[in-house]
C-alpha atoms as a PDB file:
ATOM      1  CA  UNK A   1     -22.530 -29.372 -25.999  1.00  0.00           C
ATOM      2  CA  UNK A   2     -21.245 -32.418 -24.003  1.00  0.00           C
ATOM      3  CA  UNK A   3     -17.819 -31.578 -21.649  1.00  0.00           C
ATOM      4  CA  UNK A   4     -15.128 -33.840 -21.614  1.00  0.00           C
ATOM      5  CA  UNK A   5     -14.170 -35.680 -18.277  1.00  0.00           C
ATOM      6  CA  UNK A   6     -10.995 -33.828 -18.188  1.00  0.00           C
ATOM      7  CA  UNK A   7     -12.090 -30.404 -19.155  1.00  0.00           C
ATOM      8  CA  UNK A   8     -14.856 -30.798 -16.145  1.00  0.00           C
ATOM      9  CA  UNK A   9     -11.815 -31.608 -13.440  1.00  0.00           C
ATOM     10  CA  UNK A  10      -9.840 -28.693 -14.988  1.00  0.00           C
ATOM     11  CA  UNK A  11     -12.308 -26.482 -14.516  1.00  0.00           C
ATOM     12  CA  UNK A  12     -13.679 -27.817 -10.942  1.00  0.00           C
ATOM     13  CA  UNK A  13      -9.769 -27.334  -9.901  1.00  0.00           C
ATOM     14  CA  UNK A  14     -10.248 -23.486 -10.974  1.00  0.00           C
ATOM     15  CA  UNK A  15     -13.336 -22.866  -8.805  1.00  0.00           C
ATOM     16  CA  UNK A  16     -11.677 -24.840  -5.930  1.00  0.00           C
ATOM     17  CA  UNK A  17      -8.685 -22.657  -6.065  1.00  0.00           C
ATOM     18  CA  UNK A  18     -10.517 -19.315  -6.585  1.00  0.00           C
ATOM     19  CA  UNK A  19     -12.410 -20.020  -3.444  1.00  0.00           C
ATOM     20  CA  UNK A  20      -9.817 -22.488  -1.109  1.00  0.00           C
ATOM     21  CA  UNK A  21      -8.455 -20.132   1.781  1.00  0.00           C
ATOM     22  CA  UNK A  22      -4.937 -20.378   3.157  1.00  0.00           C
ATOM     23  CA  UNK A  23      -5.140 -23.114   5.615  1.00  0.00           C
ATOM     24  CA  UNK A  24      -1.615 -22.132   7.595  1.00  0.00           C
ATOM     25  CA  UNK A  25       0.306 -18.843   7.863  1.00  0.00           C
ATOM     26  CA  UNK A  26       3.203 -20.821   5.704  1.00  0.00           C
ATOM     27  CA  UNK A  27       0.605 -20.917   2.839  1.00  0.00           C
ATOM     28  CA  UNK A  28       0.090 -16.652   2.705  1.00  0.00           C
ATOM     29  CA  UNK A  29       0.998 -15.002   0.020  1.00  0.00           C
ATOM     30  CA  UNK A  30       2.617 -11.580   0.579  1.00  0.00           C
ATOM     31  CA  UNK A  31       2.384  -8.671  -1.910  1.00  0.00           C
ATOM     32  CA  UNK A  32       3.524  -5.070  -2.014  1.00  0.00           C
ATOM     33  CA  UNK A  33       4.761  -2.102  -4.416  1.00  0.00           C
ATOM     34  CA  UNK A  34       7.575   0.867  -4.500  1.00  0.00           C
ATOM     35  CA  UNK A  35       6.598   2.798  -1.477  1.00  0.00           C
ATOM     36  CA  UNK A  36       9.446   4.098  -0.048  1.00  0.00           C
ATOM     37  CA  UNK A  37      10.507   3.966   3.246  1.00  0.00           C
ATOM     38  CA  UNK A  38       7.690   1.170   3.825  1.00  0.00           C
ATOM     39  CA  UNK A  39       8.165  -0.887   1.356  1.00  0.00           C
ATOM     40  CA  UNK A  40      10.889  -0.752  -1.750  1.00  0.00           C
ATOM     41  CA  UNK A  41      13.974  -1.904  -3.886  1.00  0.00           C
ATOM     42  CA  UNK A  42      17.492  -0.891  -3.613  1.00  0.00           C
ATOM     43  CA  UNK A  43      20.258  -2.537  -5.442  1.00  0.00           C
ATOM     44  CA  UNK A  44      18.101  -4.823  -6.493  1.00  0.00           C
ATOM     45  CA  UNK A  45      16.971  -5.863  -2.486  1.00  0.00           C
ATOM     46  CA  UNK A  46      13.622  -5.273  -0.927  1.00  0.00           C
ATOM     47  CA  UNK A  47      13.740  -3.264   1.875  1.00  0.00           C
ATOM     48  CA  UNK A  48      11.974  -0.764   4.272  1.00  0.00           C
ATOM     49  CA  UNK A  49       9.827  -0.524   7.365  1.00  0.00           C
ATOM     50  CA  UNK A  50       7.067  -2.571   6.660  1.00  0.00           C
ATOM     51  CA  UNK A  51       8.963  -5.742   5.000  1.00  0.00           C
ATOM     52  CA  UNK A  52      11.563  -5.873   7.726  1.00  0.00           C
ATOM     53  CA  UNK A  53       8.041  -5.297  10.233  1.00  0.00           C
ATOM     54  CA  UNK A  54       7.047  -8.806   8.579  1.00  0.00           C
ATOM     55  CA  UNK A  55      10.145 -10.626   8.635  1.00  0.00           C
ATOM     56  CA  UNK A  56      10.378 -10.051  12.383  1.00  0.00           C
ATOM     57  CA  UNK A  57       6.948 -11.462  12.573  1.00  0.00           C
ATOM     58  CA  UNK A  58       8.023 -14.782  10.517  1.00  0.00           C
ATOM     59  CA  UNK A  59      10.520 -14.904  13.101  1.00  0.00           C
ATOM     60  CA  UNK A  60       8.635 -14.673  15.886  1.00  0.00           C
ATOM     61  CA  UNK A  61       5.871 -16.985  14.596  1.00  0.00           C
ATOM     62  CA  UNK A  62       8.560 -19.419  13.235  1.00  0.00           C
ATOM     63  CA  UNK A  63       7.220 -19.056   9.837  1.00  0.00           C
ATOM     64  CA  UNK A  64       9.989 -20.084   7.312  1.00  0.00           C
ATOM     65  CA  UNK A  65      10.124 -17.862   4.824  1.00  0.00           C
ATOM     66  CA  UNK A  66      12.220 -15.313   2.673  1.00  0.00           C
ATOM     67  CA  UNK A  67      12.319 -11.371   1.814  1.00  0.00           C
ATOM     68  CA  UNK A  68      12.861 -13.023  -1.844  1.00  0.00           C
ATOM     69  CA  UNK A  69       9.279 -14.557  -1.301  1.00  0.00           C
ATOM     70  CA  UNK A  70       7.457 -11.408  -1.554  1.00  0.00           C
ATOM     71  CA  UNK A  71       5.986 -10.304  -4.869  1.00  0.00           C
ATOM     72  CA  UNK A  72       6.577  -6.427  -6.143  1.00  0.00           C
ATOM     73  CA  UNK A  73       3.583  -5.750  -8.463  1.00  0.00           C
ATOM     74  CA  UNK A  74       1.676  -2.479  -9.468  1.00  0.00           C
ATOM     75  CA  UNK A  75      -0.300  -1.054  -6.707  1.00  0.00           C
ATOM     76  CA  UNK A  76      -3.385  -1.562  -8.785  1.00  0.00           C
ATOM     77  CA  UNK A  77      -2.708  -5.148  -9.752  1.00  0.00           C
ATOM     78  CA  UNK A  78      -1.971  -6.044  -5.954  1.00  0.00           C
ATOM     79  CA  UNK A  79      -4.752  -4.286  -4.940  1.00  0.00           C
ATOM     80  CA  UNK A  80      -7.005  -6.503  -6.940  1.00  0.00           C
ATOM     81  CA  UNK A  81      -5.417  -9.725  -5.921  1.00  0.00           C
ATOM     82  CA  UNK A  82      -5.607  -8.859  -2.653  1.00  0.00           C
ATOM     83  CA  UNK A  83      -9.142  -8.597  -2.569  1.00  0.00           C
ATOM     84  CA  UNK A  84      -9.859 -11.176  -5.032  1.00  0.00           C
ATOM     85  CA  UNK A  85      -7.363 -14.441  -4.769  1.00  0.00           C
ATOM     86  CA  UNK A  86      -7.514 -15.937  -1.139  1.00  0.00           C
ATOM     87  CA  UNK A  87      -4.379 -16.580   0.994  1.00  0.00           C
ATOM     88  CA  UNK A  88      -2.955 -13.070  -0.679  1.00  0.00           C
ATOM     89  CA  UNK A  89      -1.851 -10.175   1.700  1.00  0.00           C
ATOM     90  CA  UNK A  90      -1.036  -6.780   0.269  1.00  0.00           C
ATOM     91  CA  UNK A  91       0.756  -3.816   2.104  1.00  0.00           C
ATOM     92  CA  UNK A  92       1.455  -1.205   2.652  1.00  0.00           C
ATOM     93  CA  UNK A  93      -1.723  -0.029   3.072  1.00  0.00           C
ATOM     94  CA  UNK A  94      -3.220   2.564   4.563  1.00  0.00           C
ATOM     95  CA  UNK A  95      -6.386   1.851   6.576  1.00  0.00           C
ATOM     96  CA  UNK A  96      -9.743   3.597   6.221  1.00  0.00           C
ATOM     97  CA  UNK A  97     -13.514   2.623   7.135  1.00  0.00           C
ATOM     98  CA  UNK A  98     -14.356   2.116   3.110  1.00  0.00           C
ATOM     99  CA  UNK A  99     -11.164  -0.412   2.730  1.00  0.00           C
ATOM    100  CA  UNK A 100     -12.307  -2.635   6.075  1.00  0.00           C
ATOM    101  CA  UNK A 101     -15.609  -3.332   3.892  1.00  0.00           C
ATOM    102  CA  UNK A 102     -13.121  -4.852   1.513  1.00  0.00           C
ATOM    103  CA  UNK A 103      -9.968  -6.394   3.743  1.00  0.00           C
ATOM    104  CA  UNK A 104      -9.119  -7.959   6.562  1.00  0.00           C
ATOM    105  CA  UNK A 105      -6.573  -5.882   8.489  1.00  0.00           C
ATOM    106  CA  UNK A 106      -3.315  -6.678  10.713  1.00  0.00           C
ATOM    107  CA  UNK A 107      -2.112  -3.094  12.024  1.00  0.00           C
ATOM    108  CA  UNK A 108      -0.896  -0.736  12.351  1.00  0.00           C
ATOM    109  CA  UNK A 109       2.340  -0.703  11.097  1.00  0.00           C
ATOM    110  CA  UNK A 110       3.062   2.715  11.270  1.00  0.00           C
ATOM    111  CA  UNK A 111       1.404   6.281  11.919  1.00  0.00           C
ATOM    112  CA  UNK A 112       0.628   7.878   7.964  1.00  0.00           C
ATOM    113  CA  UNK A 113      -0.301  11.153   6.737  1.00  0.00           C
ATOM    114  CA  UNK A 114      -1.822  11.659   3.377  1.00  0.00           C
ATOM    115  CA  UNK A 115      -2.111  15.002   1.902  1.00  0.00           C
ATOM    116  CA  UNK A 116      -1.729  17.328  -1.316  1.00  0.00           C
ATOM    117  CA  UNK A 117       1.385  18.524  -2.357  1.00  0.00           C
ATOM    118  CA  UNK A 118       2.017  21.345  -5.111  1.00  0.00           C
ATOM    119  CA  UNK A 119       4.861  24.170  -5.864  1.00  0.00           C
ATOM    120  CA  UNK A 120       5.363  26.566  -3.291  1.00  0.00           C
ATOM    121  CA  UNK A 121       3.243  29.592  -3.717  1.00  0.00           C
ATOM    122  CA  UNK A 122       0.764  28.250  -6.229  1.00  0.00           C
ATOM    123  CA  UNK A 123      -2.461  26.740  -4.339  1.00  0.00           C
ATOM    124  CA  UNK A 124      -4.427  27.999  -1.212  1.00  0.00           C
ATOM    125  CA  UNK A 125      -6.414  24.469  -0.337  1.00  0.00           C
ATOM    126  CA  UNK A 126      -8.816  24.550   2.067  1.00  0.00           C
ATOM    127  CA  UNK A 127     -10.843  21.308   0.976  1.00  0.00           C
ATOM    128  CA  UNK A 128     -10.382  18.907  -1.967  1.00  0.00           C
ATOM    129  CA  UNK A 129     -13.073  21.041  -3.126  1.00  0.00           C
ATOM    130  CA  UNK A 130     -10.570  23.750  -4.201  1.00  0.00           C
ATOM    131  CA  UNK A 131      -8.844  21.629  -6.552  1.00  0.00           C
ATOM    132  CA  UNK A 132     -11.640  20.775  -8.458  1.00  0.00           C
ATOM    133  CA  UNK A 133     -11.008  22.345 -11.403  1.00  0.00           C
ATOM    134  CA  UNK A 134      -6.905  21.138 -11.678  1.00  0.00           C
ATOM    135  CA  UNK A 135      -4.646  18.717 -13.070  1.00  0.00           C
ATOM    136  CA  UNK A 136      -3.851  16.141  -9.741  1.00  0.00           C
ATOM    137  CA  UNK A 137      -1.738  13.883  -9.893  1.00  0.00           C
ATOM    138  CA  UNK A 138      -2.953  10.023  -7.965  1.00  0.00           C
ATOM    139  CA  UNK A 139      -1.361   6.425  -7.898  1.00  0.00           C
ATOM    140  CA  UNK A 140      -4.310   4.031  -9.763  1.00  0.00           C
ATOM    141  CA  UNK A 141      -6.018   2.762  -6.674  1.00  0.00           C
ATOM    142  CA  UNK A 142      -3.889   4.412  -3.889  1.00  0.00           C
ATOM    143  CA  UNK A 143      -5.283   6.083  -0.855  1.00  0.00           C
ATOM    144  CA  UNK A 144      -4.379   9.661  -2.462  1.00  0.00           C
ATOM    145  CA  UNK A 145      -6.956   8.707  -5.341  1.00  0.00           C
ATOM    146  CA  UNK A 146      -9.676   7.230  -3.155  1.00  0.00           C
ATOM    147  CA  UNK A 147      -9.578   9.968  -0.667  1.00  0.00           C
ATOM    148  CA  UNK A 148     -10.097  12.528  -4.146  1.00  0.00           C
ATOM    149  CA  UNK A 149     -13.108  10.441  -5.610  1.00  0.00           C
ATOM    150  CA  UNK A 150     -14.547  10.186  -1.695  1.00  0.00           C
ATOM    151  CA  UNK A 151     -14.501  14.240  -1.993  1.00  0.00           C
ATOM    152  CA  UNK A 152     -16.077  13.919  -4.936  1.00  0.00           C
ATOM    153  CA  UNK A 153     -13.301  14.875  -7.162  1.00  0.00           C
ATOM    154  CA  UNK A 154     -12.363  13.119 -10.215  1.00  0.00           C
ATOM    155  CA  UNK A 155     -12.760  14.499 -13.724  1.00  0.00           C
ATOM    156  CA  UNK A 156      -9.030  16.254 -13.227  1.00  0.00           C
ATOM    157  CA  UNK A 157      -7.426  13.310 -11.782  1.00  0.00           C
ATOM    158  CA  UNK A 158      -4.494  12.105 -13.518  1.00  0.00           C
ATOM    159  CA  UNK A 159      -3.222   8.159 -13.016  1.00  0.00           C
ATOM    160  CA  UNK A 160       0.095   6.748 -12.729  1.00  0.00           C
ATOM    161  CA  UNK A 161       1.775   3.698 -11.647  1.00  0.00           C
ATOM    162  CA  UNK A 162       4.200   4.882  -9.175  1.00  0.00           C
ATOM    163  CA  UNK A 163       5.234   7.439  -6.675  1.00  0.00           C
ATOM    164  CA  UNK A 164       8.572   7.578  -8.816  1.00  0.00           C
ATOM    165  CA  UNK A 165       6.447   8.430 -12.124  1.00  0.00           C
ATOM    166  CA  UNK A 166       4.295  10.635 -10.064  1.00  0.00           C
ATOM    167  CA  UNK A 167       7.202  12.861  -8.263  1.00  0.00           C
ATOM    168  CA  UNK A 168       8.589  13.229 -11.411  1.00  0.00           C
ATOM    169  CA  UNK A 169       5.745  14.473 -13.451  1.00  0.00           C
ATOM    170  CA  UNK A 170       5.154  16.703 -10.616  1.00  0.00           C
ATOM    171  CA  UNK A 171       7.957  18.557 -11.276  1.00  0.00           C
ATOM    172  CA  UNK A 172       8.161  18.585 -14.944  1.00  0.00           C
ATOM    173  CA  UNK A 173       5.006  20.570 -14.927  1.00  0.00           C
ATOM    174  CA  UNK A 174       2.258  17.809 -15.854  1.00  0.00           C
ATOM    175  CA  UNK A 175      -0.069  18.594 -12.314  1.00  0.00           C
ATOM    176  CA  UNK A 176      -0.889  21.338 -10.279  1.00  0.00           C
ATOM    177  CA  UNK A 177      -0.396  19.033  -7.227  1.00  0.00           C
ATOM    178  CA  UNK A 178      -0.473  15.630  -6.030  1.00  0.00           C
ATOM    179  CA  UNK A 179      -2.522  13.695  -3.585  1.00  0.00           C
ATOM    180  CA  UNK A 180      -0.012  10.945  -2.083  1.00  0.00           C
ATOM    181  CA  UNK A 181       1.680  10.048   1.369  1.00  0.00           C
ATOM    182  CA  UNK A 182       3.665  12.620   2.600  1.00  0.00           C
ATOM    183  CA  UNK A 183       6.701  10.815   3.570  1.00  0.00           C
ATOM    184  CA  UNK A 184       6.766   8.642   0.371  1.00  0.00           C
ATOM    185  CA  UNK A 185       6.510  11.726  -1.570  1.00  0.00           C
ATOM    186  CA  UNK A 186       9.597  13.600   0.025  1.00  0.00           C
ATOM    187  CA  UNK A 187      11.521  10.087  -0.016  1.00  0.00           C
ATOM    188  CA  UNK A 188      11.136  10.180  -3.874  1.00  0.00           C
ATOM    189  CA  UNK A 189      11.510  13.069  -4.671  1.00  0.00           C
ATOM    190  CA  UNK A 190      15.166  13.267  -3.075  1.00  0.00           C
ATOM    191  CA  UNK A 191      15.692   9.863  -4.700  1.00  0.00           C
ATOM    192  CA  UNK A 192      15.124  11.711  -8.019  1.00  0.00           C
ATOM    193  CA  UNK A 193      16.995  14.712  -7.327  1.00  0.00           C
ATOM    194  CA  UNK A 194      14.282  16.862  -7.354  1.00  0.00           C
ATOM    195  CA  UNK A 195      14.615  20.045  -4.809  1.00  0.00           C
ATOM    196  CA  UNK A 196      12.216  19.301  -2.301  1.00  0.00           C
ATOM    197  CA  UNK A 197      12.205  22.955  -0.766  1.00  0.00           C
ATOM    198  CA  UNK A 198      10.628  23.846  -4.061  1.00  0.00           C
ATOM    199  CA  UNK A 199       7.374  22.243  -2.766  1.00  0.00           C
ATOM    200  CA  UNK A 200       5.138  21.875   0.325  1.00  0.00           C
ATOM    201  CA  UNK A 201       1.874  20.249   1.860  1.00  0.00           C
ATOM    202  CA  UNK A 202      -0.914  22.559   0.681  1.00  0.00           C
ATOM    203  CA  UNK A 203      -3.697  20.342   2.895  1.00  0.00           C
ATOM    204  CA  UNK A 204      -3.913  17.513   4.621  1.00  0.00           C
ATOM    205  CA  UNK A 205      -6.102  14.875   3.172  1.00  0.00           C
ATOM    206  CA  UNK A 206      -5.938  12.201   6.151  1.00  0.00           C
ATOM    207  CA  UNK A 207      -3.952  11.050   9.539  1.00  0.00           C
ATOM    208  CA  UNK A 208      -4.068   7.587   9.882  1.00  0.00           C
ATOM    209  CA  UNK A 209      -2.132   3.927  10.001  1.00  0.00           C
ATOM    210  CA  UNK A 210      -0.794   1.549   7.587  1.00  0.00           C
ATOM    211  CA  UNK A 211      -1.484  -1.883   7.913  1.00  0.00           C
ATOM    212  CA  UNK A 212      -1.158  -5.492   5.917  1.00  0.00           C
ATOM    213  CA  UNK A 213      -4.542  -6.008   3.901  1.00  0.00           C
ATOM    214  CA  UNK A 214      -5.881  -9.736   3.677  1.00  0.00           C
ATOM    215  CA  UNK A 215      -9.227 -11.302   2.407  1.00  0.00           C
ATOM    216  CA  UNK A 216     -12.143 -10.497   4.150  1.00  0.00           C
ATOM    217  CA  UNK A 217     -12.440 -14.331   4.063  1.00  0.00           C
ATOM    218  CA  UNK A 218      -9.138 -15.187   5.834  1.00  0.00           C
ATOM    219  CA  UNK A 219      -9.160 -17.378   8.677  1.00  0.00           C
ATOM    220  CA  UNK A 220      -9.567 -15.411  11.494  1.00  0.00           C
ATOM    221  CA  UNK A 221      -7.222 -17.490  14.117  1.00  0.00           C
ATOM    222  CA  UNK A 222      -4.327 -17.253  11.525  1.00  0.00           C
ATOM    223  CA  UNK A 223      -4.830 -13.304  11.193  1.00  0.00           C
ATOM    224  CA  UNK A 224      -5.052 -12.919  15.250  1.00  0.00           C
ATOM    225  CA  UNK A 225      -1.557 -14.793  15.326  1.00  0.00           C
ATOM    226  CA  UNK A 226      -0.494 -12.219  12.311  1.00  0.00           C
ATOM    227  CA  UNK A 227      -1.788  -9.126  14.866  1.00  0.00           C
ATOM    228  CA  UNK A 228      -0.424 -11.078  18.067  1.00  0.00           C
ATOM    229  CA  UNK A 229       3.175 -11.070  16.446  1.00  0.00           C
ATOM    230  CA  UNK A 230       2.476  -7.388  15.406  1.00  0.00           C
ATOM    231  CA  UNK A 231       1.556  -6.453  18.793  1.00  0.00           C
ATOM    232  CA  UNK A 232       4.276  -7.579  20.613  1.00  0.00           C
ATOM    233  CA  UNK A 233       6.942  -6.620  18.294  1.00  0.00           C
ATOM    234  CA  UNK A 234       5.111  -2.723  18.999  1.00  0.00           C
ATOM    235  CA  UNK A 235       5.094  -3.206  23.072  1.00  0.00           C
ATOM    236  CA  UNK A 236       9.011  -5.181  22.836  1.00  0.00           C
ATOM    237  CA  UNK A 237      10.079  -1.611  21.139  1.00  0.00           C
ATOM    238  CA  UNK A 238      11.157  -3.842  17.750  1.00  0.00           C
ATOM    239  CA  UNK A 239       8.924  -1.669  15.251  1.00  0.00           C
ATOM    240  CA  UNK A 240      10.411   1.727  16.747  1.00  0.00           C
ATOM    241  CA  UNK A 241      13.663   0.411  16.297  1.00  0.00           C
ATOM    242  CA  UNK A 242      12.826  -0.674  12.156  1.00  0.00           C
ATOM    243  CA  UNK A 243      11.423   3.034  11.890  1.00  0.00           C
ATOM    244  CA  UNK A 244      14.152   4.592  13.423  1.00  0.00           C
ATOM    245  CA  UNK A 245      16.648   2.782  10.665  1.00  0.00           C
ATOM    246  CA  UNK A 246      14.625   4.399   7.777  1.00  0.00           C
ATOM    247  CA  UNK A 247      13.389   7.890   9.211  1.00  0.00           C
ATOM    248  CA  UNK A 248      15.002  10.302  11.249  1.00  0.00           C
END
């Protein structure tokens, strides 16, 4: 079967745009998801540590753009585009050695603890191992999940979309625990109401850093600008003053 001319361009415009990189910091795409206090929507505004972290660097790299230009998808969706679609930087996220085979990262943001949380009184965890046999509660492609399957648990994991829909299944009864962030767990859970003396941190998963996730293919002078703006906004004090306006 003979292509037309125009279907040929058409599709030799896909392949160039599936594979072009980002050739200036004006041209990155930013992505992110409901992770309160990093990253979130109130009143209909996106707010938190992280997205005021990466205004300040626009504004110290002179990069024009706006809070309005940053998309809110589905951490699984972002999480794909991110590592698929050049020019497209997702956050936050939390840095490990298995994710730096897949991204390019700018960090760290801020200091991150992920861990398992379950109803007071109800689970003695002294490994993932313990929970093997439960109903655990995990974010579709979020650290809490990955850090489960890396411990070799994952017939009883049970996915959502969200930390809201997560806290709040939690507590209707639908897990025996959860494997999240910490702090994004006790931010929604207040958000929602929900009692948060009624629960604790049964085991620590990971300590780590969050960080902004590119392309392994980016540019690598465009993302040492990125960590050059990141860096001095740590040593200036900036980024303890943005955490200190979200967590006490």
């Amino acid at each position: 079967m003979r292509l037309s001319t125009h279907l040929l361009v058409a599709l030799a415009a896909l392949v160039l745009a599936g594979t072009a990189k980002a050739q200036s910091l004006q041209d990155f795409q930013w992505l992110t998801e409901e992770y309160a206090p990093y990253n979130y929507t109130e009143d209909g505004k996106l707010k938190g540590i992280a997205v005021d972290t990466l205004v300040a660097m626009w504004e110290r790299l002179d990069i024009e753009r706006e809070v309005s230009d940053i998309r809110v998808l589905p951490w699984a969706r972002g999480y794909r585009m991110a590592q698929e679609q050049p020019g497209h930087c997702l956050f936050s996220t939390t840095v490990t050695d298995s994710r730096r085979e897949l991204f390019a990262f700018v960090e760290p943001i801020v200091d991150t603890r992920v861990a398992i949380v379950a109803p007071r009184g109800t689970l003695e965890v002294d490994s993932p191992a313990a929970l093997r046999d439960v109903p655990v509660g995990v974010v579709r492609e979020d650290i809490g999940e990955l850090l489960m399957q890396e411990a070799g648990i994952d017939d009883h994991l049970l996915r959502t979309d969200s930390a809201r829909a997560l806290v709040r299944m939690l507590d209707a009864g639908r897990f025996a625990a959860i494997s999240y962030s910490l702090d994004t767990v006790w931010w929604n859970m207040k958000v929602a109401g929900i009692d948060t003396t009624k629960y604790e941190n049964v085991h620590t998963l990971t300590e780590g850093v969050l960080g902004f996730a590119c392309p392994k293919g980016t540019d690598p002078a465009l993302l040492a600008r990125l960590q050059g703006a990141l860096d001095a906004l740590r040593e200036d004090g900036t980024l303890a003053r943005i955490r200190a306006n979200y967590v006490d």
